[in-house]
N, C-alpha and C. Protein backbone atom coordinates (compact mmCIF):
# COMPACT_ATOMS: atom_id res chain seq x y z
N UNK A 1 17.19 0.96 4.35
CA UNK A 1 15.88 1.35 3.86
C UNK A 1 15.10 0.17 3.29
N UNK A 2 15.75 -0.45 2.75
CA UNK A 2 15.33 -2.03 2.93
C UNK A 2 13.92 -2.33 3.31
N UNK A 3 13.94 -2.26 4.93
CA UNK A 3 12.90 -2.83 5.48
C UNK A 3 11.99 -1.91 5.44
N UNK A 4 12.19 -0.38 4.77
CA UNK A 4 11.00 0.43 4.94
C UNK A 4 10.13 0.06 3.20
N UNK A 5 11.57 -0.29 2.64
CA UNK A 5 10.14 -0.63 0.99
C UNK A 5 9.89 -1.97 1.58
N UNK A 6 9.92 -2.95 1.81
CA UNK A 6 9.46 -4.17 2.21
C UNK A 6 7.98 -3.92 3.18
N UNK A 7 7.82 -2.76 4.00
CA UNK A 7 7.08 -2.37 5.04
C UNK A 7 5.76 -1.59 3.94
N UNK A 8 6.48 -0.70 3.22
CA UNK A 8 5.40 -0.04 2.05
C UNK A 8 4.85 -1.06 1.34
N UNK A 9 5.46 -2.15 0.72
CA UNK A 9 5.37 -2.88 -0.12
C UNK A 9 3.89 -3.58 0.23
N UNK A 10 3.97 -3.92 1.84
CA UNK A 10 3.10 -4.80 2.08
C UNK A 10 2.01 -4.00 2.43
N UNK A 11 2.05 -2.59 3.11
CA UNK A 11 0.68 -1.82 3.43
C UNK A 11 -0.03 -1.47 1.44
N UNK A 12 0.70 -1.93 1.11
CA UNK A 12 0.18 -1.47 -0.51
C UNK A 12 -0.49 -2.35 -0.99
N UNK A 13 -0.25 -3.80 -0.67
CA UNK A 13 -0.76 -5.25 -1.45
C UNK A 13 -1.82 -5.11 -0.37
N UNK A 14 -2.06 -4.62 0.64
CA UNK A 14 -2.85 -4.67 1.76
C UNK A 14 -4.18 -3.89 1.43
N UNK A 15 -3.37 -2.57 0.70
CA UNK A 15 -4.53 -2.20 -0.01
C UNK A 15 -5.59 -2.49 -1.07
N UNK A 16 -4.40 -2.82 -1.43
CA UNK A 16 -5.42 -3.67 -3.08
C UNK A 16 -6.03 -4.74 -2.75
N UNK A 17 -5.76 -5.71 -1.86
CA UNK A 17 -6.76 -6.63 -1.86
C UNK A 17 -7.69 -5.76 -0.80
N UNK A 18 -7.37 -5.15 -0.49
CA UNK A 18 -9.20 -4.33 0.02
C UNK A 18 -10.36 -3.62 -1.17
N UNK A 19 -9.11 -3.33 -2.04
CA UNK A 19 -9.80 -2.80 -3.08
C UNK A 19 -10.76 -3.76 -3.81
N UNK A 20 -9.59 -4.78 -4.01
CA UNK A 20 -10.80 -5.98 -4.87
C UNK A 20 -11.28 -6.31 -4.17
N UNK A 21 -11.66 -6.69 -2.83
CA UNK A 21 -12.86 -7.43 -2.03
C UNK A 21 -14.28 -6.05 -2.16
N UNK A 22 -13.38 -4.64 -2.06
CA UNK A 22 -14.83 -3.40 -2.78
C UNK A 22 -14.87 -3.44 -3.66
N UNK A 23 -14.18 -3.92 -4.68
CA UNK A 23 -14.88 -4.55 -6.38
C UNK A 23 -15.54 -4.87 -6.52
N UNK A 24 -15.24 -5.89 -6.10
CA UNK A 24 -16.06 -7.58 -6.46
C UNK A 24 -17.27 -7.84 -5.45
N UNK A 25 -16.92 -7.45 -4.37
CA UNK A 25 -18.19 -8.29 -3.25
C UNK A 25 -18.64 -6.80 -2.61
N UNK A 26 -18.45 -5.77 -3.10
CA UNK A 26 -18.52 -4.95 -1.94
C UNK A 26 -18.19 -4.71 -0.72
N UNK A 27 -17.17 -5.24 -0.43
CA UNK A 27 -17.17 -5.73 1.03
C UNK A 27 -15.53 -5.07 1.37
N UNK A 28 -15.82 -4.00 2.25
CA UNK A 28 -14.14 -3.31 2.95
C UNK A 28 -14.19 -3.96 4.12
N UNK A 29 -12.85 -4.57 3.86
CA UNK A 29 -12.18 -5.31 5.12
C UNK A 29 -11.79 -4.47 6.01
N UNK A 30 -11.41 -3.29 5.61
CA UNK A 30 -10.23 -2.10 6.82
C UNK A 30 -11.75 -1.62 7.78
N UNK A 31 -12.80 -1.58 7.03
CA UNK A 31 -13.85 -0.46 8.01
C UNK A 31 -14.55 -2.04 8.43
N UNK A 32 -14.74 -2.94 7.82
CA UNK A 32 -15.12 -4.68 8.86
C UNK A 32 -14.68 -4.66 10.13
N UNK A 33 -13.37 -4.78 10.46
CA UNK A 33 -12.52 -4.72 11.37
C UNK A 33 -11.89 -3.84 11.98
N UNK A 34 -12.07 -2.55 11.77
CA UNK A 34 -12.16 -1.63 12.65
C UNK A 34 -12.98 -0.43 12.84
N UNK A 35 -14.00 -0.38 12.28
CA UNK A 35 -14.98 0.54 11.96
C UNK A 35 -15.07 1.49 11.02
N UNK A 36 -15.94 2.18 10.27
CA UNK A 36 -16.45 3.07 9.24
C UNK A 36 -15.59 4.03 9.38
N UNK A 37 -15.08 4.49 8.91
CA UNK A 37 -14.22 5.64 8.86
C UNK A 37 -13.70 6.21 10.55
N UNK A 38 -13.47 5.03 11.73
CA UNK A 38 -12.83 5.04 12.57
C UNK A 38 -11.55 5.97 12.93
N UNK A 39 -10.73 6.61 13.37
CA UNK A 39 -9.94 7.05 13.42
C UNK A 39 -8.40 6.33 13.13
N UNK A 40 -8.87 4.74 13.58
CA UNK A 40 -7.81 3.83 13.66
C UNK A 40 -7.72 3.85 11.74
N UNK A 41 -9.11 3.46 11.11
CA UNK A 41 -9.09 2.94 9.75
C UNK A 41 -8.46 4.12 8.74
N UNK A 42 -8.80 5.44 9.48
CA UNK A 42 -8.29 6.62 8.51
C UNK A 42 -7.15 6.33 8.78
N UNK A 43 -6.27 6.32 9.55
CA UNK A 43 -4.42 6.36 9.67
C UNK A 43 -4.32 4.69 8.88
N UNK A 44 -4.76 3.79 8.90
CA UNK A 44 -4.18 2.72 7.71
C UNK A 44 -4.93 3.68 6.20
N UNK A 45 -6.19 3.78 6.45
CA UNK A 45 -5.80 4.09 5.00
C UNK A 45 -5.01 5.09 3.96
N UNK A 46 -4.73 6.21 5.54
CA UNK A 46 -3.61 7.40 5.03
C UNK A 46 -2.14 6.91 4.78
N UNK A 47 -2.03 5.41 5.92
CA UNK A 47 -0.69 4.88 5.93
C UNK A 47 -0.24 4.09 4.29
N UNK A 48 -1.52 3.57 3.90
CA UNK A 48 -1.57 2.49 2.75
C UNK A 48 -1.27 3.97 1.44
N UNK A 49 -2.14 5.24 1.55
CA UNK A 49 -1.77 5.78 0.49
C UNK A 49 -0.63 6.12 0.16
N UNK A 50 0.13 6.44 1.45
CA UNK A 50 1.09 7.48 1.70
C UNK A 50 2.14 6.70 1.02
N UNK A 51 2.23 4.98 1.64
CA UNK A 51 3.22 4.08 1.08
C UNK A 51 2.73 3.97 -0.32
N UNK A 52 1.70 4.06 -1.29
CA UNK A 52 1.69 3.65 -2.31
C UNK A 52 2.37 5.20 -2.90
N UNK A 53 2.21 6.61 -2.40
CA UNK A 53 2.75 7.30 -3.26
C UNK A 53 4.92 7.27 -3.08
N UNK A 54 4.81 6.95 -1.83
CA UNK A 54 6.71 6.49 -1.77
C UNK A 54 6.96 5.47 -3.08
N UNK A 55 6.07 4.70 -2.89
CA UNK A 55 6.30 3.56 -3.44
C UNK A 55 6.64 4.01 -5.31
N UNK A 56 6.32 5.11 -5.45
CA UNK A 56 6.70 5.73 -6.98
C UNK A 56 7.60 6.09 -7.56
N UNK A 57 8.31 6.12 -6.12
CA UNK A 57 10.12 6.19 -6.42
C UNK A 57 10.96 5.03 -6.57
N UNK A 58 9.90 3.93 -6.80
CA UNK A 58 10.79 2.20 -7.07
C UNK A 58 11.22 2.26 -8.52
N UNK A 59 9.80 3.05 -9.66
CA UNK A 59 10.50 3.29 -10.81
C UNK A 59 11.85 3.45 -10.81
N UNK A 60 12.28 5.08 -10.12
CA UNK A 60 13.47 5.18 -10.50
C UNK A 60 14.84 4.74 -10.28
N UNK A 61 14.24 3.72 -8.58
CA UNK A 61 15.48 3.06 -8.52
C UNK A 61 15.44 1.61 -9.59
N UNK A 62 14.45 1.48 -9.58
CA UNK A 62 14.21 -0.14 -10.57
C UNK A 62 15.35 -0.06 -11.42
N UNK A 63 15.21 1.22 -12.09
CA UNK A 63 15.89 1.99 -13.67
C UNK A 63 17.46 1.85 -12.85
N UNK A 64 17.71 2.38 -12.20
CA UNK A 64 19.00 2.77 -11.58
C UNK A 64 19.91 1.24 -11.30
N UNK A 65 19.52 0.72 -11.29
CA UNK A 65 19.73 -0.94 -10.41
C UNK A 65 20.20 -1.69 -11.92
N UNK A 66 18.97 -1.61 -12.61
CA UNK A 66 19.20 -2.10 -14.09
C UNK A 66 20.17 -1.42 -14.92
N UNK A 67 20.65 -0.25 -14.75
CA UNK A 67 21.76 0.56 -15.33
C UNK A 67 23.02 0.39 -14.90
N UNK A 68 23.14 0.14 -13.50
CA UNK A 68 24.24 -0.57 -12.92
C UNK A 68 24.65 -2.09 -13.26
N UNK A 69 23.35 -3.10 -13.69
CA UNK A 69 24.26 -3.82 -13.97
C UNK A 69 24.53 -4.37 -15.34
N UNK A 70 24.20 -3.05 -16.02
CA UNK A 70 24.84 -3.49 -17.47
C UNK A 70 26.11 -3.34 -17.44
């Protein structure tokens, strides 16, 4: 499973710097490069949420990992 948080990990940082480029400059990279609410851009951005909500279960292994090696 490894390579699937490594795979979330990165559609997530992928997100956020889209986020701050719509912060700061206004400017979405996902609908730049593949169009306005495209069909392609909705499945990354459903893909980017979906991994950021998996991604909520790192808490509890974080915790779990750190309990093991006390």
């Amino acid at each position: 499973m490894k390579w699937f948080d490594n795979t979330a990990l990165t559609l997530v940082i992928i997100g956020a710097v889209n986020w701050l480029l719509i912060g700061i400059f206004r400017f979405d990279l996902v609908a730049f490069l593949l169009g306005n609410l495209s069909w392609v851009s909705r499945i990354i951005y459903t893909l980017v949420g979906l991994c950021g909500l998996y991604l909520i279960s790192l808490y509890g292994r974080i915790g779990n990992v750190s309990d093991a090696r006390s």
